[in-house]
N, C-alpha and C. Protein backbone atom coordinates (compact mmCIF):
# COMPACT_ATOMS: atom_id res chain seq x y z
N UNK A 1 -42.58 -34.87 14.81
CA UNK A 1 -41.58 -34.12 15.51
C UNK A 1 -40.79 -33.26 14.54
N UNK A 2 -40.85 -32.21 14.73
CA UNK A 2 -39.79 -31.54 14.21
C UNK A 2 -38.42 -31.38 14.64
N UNK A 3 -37.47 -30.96 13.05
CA UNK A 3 -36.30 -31.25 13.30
C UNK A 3 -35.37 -30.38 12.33
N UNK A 4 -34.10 -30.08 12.89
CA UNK A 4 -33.54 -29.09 11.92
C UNK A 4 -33.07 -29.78 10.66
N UNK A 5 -33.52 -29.50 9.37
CA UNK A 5 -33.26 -29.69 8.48
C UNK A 5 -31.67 -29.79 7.50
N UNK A 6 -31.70 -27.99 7.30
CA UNK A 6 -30.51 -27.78 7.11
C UNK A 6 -30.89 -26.22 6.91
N UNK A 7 -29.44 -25.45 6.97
CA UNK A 7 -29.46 -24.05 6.70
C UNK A 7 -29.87 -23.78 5.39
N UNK A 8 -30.20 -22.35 4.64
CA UNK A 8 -30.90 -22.36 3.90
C UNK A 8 -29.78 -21.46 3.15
N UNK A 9 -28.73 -21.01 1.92
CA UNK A 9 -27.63 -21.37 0.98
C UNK A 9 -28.07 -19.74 0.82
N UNK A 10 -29.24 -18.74 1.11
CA UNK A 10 -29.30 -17.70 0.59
C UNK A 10 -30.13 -16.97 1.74
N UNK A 11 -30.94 -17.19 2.62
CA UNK A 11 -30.99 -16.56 3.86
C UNK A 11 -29.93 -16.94 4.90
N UNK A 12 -29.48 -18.38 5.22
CA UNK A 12 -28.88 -18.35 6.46
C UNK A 12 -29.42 -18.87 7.24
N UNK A 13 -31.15 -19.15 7.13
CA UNK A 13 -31.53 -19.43 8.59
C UNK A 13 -31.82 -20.85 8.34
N UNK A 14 -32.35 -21.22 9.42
CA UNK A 14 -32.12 -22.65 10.09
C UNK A 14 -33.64 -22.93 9.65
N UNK A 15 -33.77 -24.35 8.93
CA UNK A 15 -34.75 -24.72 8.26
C UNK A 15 -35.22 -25.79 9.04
N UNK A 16 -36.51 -25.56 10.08
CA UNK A 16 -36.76 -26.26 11.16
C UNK A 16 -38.46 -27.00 10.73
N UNK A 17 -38.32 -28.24 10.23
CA UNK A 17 -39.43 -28.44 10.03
C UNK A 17 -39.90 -30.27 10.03
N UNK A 18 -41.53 -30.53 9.35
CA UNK A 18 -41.19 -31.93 9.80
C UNK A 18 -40.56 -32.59 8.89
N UNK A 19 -40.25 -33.87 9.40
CA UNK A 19 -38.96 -35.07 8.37
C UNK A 19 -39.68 -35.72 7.37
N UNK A 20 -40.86 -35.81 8.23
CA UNK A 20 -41.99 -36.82 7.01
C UNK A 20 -43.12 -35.82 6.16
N UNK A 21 -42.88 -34.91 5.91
CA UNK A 21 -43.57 -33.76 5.30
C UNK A 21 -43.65 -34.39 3.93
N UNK A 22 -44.65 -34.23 2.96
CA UNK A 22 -44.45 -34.63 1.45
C UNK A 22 -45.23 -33.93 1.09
N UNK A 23 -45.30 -33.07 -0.34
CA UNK A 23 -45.86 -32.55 -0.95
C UNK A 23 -45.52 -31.10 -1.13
N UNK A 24 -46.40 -30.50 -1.95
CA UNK A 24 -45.99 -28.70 -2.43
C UNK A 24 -45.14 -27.85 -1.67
N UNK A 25 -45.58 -28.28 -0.10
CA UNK A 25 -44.74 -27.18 0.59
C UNK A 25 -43.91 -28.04 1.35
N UNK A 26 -43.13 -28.89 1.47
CA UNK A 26 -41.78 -29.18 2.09
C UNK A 26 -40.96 -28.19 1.50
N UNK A 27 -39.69 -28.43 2.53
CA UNK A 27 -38.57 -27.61 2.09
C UNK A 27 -37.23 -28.61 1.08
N UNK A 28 -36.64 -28.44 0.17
CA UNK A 28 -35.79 -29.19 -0.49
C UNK A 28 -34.64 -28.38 -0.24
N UNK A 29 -33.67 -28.87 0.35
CA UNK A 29 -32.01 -28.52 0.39
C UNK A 29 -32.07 -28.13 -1.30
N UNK A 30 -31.02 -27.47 -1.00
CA UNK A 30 -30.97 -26.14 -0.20
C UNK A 30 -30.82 -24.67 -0.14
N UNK A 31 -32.36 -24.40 -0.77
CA UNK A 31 -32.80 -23.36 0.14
C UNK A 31 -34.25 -23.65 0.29
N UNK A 32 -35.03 -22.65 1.25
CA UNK A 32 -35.73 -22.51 2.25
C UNK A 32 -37.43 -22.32 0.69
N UNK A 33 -38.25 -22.75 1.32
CA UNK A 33 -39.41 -22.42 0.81
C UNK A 33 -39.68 -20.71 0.41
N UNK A 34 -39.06 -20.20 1.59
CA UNK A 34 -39.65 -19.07 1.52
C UNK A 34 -38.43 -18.14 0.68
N UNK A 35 -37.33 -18.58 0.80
CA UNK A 35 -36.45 -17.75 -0.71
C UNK A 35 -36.92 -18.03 -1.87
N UNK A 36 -37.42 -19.27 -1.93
CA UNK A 36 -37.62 -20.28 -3.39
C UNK A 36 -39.20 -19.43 -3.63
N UNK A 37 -40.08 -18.65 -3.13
CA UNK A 37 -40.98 -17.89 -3.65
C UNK A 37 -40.45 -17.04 -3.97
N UNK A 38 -40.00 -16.13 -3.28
CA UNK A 38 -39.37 -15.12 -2.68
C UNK A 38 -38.56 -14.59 -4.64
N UNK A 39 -37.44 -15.16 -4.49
CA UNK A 39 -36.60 -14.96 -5.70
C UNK A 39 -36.71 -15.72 -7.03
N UNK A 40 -37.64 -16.44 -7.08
CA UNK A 40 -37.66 -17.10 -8.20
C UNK A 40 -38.60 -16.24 -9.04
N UNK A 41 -38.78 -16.51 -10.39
CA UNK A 41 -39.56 -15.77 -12.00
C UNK A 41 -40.42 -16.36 -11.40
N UNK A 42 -41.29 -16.65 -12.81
CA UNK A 42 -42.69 -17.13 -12.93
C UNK A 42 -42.14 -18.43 -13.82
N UNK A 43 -42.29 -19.76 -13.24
CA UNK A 43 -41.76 -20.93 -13.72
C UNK A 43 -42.91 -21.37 -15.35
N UNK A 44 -42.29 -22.25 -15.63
CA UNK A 44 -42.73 -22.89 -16.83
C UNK A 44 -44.38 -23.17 -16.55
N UNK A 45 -45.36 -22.88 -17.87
CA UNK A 45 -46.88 -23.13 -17.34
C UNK A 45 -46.77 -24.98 -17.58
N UNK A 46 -45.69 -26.05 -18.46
CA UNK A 46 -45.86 -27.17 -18.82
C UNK A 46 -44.67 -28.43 -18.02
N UNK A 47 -45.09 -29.48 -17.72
CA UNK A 47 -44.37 -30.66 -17.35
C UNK A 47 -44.77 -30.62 -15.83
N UNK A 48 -43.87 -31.64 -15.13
CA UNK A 48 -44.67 -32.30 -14.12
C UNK A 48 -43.96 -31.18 -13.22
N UNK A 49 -44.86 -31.06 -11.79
CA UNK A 49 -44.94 -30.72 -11.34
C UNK A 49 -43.39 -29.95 -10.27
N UNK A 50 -42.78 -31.46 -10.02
CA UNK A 50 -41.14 -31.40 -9.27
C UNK A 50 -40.34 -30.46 -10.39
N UNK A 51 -40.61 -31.11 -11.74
CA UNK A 51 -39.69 -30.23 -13.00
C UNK A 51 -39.95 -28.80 -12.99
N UNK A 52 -40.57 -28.16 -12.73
CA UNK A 52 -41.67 -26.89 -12.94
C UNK A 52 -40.80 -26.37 -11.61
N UNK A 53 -40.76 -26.80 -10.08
CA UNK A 53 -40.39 -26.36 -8.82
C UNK A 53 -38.81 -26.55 -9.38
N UNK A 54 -38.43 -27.36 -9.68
CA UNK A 54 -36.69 -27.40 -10.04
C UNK A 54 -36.16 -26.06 -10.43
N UNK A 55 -37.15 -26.09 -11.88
CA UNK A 55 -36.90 -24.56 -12.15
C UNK A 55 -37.18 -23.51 -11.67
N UNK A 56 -37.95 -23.16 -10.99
CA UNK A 56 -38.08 -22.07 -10.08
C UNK A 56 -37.14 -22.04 -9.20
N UNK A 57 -36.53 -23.60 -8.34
CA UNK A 57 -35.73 -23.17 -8.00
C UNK A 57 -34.02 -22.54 -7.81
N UNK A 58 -33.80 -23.18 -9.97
CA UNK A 58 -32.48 -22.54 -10.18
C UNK A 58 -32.64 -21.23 -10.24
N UNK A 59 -34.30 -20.90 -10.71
CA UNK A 59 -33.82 -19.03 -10.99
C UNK A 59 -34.01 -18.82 -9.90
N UNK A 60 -33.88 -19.22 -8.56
CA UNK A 60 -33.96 -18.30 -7.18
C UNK A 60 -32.86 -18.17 -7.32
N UNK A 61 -31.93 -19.23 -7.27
CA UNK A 61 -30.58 -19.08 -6.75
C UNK A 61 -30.09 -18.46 -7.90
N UNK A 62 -29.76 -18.35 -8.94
CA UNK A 62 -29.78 -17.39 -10.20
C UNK A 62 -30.06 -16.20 -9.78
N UNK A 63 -31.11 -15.40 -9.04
CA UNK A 63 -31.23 -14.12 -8.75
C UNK A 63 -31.02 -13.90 -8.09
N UNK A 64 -30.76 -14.56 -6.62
CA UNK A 64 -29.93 -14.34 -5.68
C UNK A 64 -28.51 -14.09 -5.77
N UNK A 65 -27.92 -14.81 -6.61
CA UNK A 65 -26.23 -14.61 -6.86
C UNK A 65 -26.20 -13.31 -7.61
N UNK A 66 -27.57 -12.59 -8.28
CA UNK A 66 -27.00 -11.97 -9.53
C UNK A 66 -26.82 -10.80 -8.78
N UNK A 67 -27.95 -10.91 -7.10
CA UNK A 67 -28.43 -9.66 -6.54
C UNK A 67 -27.43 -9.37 -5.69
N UNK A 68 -26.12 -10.12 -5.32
CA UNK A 68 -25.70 -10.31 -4.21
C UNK A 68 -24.43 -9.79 -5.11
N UNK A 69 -24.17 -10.20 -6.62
CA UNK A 69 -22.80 -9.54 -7.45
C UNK A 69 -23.59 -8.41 -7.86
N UNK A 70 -24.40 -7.84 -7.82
CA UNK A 70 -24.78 -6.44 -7.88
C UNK A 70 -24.67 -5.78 -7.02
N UNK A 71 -24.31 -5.90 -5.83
CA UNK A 71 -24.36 -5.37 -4.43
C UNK A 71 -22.85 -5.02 -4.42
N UNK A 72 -21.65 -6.29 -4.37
CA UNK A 72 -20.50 -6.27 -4.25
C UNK A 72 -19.97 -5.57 -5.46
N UNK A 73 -20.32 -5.10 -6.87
CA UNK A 73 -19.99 -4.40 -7.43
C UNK A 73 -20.20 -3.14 -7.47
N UNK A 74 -21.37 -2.59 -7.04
CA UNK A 74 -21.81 -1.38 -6.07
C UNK A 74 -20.74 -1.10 -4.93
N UNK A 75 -20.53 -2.08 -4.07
CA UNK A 75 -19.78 -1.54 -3.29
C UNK A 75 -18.11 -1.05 -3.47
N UNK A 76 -17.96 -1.76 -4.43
CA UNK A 76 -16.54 -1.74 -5.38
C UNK A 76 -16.54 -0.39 -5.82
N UNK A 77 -17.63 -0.34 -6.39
CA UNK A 77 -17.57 1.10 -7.37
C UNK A 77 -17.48 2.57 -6.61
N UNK A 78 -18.75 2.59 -5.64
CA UNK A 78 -19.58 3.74 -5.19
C UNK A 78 -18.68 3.80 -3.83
N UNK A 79 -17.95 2.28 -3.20
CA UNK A 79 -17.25 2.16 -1.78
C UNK A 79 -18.70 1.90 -0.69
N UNK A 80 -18.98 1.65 0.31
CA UNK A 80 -19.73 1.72 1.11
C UNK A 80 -19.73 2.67 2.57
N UNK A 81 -20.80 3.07 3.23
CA UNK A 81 -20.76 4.08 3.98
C UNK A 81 -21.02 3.70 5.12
């Protein structure tokens, strides 16, 4: 059965999936699988597997914040239209 998870910290949307899911593609609070491709580098080629996804998933959220204070400083600067 699926079930809402939790919102996802950099899209917003509602992370609807199953509870007993295990492996590569579950979703981990919190964010969404598909930001955590989406914005992350190219992670470490060495260590186990969860360690390797960890890091990919600080540099999502790392490029997400950096893309989102690049935006609000743009808009600071240039004003918005």
């Amino acid at each position: 059965m699926r079930e809402h998870l939790f919102d996802c910290v950099i899209c917003n949307r509602e992370v609807v999936d199953y509870t007993s899911r295990n492996g590569r593609d579950r979703h981990i609070e919190p964010i969404c699988r598909g930001c955590e491709r989406y914005y992350s580098d190219k992670g470490p080629d060495a260590g186990a597997f969860m360690d390797r996804r960890m890091a990919c998933r600080l540099s999502a959220i790392a490029n997400a914040l950096q893309g989102t204070a690049g935006s609000m400083d743009w808009e600071r600067r240039y004003g918005c239209s």
